[in-house]
Protein backbone atom coordinates (compact mmCIF):
# COMPACT_ATOMS: atom_id res chain seq x y z
CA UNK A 1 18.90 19.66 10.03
CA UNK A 2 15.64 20.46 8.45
CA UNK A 3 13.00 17.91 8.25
CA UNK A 4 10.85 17.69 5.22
CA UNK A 5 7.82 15.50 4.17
CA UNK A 6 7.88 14.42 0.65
CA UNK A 7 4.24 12.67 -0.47
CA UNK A 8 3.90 10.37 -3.48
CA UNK A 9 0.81 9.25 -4.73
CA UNK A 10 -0.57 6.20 -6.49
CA UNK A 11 -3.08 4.53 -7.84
CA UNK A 12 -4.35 0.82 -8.61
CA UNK A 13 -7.12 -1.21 -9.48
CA UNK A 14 -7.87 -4.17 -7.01
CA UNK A 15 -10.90 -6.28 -6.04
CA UNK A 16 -12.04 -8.17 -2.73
CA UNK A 17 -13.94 -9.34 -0.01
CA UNK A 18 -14.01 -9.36 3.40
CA UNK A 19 -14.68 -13.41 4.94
CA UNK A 20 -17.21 -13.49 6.99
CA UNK A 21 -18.28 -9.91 6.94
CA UNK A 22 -22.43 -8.82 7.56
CA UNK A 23 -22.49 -6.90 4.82
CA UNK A 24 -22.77 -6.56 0.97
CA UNK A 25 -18.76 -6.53 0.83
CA UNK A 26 -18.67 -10.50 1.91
CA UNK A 27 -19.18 -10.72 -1.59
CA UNK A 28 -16.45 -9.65 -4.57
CA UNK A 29 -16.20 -5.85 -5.22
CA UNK A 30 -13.85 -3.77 -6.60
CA UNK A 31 -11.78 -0.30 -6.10
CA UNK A 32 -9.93 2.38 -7.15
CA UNK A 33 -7.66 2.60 -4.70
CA UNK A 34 -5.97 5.97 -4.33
CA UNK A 35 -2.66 5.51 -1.92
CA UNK A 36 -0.66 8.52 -0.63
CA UNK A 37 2.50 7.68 0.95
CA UNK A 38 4.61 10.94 2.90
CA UNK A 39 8.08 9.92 4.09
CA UNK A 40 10.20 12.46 5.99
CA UNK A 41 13.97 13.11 6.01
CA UNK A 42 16.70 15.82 5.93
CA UNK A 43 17.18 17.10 1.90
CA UNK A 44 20.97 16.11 0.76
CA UNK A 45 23.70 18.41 1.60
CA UNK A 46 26.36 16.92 -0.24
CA UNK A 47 27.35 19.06 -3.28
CA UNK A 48 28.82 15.78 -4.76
CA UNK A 49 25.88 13.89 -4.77
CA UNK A 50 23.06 13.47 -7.62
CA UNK A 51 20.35 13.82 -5.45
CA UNK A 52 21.55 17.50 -3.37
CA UNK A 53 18.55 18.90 -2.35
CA UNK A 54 16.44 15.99 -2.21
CA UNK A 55 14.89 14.38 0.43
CA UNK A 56 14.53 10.89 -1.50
CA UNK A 57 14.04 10.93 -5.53
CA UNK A 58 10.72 10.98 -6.22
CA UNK A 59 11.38 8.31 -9.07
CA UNK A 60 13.09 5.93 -6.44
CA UNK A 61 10.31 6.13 -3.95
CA UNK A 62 7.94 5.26 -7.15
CA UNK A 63 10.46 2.15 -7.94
CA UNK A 64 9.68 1.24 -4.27
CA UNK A 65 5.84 1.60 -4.41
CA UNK A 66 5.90 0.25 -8.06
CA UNK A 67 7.43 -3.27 -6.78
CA UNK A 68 6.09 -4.17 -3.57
CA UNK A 69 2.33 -2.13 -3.62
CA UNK A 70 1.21 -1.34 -7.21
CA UNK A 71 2.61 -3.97 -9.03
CA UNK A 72 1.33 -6.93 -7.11
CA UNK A 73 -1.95 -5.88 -6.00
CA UNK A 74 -3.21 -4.09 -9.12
CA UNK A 75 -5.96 -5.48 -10.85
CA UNK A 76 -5.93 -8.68 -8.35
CA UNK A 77 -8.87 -10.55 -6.37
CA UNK A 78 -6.95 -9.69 -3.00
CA UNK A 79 -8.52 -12.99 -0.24
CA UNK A 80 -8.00 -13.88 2.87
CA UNK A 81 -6.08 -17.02 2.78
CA UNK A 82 -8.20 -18.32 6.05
CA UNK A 83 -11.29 -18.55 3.30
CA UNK A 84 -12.31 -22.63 3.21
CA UNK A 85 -10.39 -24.44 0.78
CA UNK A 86 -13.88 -24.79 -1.16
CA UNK A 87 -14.63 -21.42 -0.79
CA UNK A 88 -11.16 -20.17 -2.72
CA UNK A 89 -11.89 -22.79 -4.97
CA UNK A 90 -14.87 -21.43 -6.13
CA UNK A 91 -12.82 -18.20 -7.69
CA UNK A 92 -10.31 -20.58 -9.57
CA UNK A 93 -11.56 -20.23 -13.53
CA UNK A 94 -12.35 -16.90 -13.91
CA UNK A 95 -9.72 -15.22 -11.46
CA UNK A 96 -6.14 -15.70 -12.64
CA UNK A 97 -4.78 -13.04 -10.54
CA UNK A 98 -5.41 -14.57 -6.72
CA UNK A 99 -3.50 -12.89 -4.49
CA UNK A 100 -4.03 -15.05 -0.45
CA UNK A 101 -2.99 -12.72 2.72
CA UNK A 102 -2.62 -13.57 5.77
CA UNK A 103 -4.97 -11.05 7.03
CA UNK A 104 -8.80 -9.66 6.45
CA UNK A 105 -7.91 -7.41 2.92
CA UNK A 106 -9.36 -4.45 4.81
CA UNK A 107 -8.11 -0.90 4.08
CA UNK A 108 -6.69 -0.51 7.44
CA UNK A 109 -4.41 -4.16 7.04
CA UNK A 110 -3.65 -3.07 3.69
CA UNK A 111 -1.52 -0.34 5.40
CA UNK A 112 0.04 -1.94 8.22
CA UNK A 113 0.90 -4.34 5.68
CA UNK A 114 2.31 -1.51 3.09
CA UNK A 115 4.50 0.11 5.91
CA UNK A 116 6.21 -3.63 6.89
CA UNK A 117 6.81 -3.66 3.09
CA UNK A 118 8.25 -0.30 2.67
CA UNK A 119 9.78 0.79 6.21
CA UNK A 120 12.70 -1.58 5.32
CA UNK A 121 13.99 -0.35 1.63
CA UNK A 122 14.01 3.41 2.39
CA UNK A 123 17.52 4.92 2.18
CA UNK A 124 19.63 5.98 5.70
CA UNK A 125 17.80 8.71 7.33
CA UNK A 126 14.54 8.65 5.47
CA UNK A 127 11.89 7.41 7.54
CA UNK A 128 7.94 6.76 6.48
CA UNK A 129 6.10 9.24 8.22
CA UNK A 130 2.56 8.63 7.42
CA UNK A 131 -0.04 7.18 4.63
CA UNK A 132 -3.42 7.36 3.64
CA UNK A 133 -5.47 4.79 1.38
CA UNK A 134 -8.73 6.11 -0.32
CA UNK A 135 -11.27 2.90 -1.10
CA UNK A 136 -14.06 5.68 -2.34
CA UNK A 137 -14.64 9.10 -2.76
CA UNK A 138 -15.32 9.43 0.81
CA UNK A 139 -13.77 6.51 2.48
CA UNK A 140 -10.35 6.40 3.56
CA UNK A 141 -7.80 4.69 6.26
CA UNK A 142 -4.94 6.29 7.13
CA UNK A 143 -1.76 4.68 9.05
CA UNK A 144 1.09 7.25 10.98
CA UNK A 145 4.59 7.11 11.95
CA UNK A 146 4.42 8.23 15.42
CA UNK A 147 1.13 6.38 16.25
CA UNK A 148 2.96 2.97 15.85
């Protein structure tokens, strides 16, 4: 069977900063973050089904993203939950929308985190292939498939 890439892209608002970082982004900053996400599969063959043709709806991938990328990580103070309790406490009042990871909210964790999160809801035979997270204009991570 044929094997083609189908790419969605997204786009949320999210701000953070990076514990114990030597730079200006110790402190709180904020991004557009553009994120592209390609999976790969064979397009349906079955004349029966909705979706003939199709590698994977685009709308169901979006569902996908929507839920376990966009949704919780837009407009959120993204931390690393290793910050000092007084530290975290110091973004309490004004920051409703807290979200602690277990890892430094760098670009590059973002995505190993993203794949773990979507890797496991794509349909039989449709795998994530790669994905690419733009912080800036010119700055971007990307995370592939075959290199993990």
């Amino acid at each position: 069977m044929n094997q083609i890439r189908v790419t969605k892209e997204f786009r949320f608002e999210a701000a953070h900063a990076l514990m114990g970082y030597d730079g200006p982004c110790k402190n709180i900053h904020g991004h557009s973050y553009e994120l592209s996400v390609t999976i790969i599969g064979s397009p349906v063959s079955d004349c029966n089904s909705a979706k003939l043709g199709m590698v994977m709806d685009f709308g169901d991938l979006k569902k996908i993203i929507k839920k376990q990328i966009v949704d919780p990580f837009d407009h959120a103070l993204l931390l690393n939950a290793a910050l000092p309790n007084q530290e975290l406490q110091k973004f309490g009042d004004p920051f409703t929308n807290i979200v602690l990871l277990p890892y430094q909210p760098t670009s590059e964790n973002f995505l190993i985190d993203f794949a773990n999160r979507i890797s496991e809801l794509l349909p039989a035979g449709v795998k994530l292939h790669n994905m690419r997270l733009r912080e800036t204009s010119n700055s971007y991570a990307e995370w592939y498939a075959d290199d993990n």
